[in-house]
Protein backbone atom coordinates (compact mmCIF):
# COMPACT_ATOMS: atom_id res chain seq x y z
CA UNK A 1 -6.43 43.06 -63.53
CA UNK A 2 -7.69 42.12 -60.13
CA UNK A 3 -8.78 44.98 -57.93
CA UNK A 4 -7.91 44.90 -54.20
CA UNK A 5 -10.68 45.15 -51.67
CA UNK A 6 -9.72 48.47 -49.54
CA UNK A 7 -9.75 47.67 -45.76
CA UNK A 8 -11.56 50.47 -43.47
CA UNK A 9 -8.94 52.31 -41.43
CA UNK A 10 -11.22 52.57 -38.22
CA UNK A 11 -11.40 48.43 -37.85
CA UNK A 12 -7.95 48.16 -38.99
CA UNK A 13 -6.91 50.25 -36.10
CA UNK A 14 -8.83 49.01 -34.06
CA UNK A 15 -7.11 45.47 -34.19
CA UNK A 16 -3.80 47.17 -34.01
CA UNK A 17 -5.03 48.79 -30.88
CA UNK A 18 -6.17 45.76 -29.32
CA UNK A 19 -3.29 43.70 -30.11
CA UNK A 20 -0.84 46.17 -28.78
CA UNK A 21 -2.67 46.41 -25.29
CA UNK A 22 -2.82 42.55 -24.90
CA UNK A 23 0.86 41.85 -26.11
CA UNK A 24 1.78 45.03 -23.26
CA UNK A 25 -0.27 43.25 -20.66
CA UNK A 26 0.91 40.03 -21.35
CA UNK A 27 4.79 41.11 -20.99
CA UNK A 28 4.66 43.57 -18.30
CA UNK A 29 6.48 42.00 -15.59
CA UNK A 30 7.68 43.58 -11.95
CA UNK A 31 11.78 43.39 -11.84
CA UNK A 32 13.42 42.97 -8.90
CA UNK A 33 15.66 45.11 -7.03
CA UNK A 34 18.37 43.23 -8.06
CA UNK A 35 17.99 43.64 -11.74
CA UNK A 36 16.96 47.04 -11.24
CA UNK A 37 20.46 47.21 -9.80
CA UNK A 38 22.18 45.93 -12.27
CA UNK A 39 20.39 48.19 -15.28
CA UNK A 40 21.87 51.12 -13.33
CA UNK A 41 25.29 49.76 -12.59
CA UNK A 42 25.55 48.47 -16.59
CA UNK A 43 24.21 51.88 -17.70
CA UNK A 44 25.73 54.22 -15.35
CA UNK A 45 28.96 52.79 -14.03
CA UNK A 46 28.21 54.14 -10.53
CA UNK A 47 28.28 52.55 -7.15
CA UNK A 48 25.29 51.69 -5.83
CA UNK A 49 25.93 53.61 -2.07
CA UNK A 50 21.85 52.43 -0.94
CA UNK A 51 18.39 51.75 -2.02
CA UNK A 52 15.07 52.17 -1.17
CA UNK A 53 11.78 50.66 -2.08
CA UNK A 54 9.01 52.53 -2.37
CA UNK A 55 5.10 52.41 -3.09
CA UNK A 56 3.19 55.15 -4.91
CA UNK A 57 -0.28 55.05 -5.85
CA UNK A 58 0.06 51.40 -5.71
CA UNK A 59 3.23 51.48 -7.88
CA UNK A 60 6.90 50.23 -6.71
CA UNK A 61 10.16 52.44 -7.38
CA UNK A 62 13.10 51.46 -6.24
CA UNK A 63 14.91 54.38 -5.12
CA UNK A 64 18.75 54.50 -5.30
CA UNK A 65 21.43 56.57 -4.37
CA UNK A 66 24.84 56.19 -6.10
CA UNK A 67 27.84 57.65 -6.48
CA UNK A 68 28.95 58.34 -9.88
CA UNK A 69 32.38 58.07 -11.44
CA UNK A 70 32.63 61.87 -11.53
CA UNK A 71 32.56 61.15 -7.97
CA UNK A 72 29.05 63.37 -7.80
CA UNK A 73 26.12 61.32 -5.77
CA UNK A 74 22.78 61.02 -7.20
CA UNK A 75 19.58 59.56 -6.72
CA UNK A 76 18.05 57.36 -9.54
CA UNK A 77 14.28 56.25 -9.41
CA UNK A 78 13.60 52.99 -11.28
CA UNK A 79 9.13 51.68 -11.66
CA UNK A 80 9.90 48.31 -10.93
CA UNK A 81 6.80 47.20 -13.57
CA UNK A 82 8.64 47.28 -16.84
């Protein structure tokens, strides 16, 4: 019978870590107001009545007002770094 070699947790997890963090810098992308736009329109069904963009603490959200099917308006904040 062959015995198998234990791997420490700490350096396991420590790859894990440092695998996730690259692979989340590496995709994180800014979207534009456009597709921002269309994730609420596809999620929502509401009509998109104005936008805004906005910067805080050096972040962009696109602020939108729409006007839901109930016929209710509300306002939707989107980050724009997904």
């Amino acid at each position: 019978m062959i015995a198998a070699k234990r791997l420490k947790p700490f350096p396991v997890l420590a790859a894990i870590m440092a695998a996730l963090l690259f692979s989340s810098a590496v995709t994180a992308r800014e979207i534009s107001v456009q597709e921002a736009m269309a994730m609420i329109q596809r999620d929502t069904h509401a009509k998109v009545l104005s936008v805004q963009t906005l910067r805080i603490d050096k972040r962009k959200i696109y602020r939108f007002k729409v006007l839901t099917p109930g016929g209710q308006v509300r306002v939707i904040e989107i980050k724009a770094d997904q």
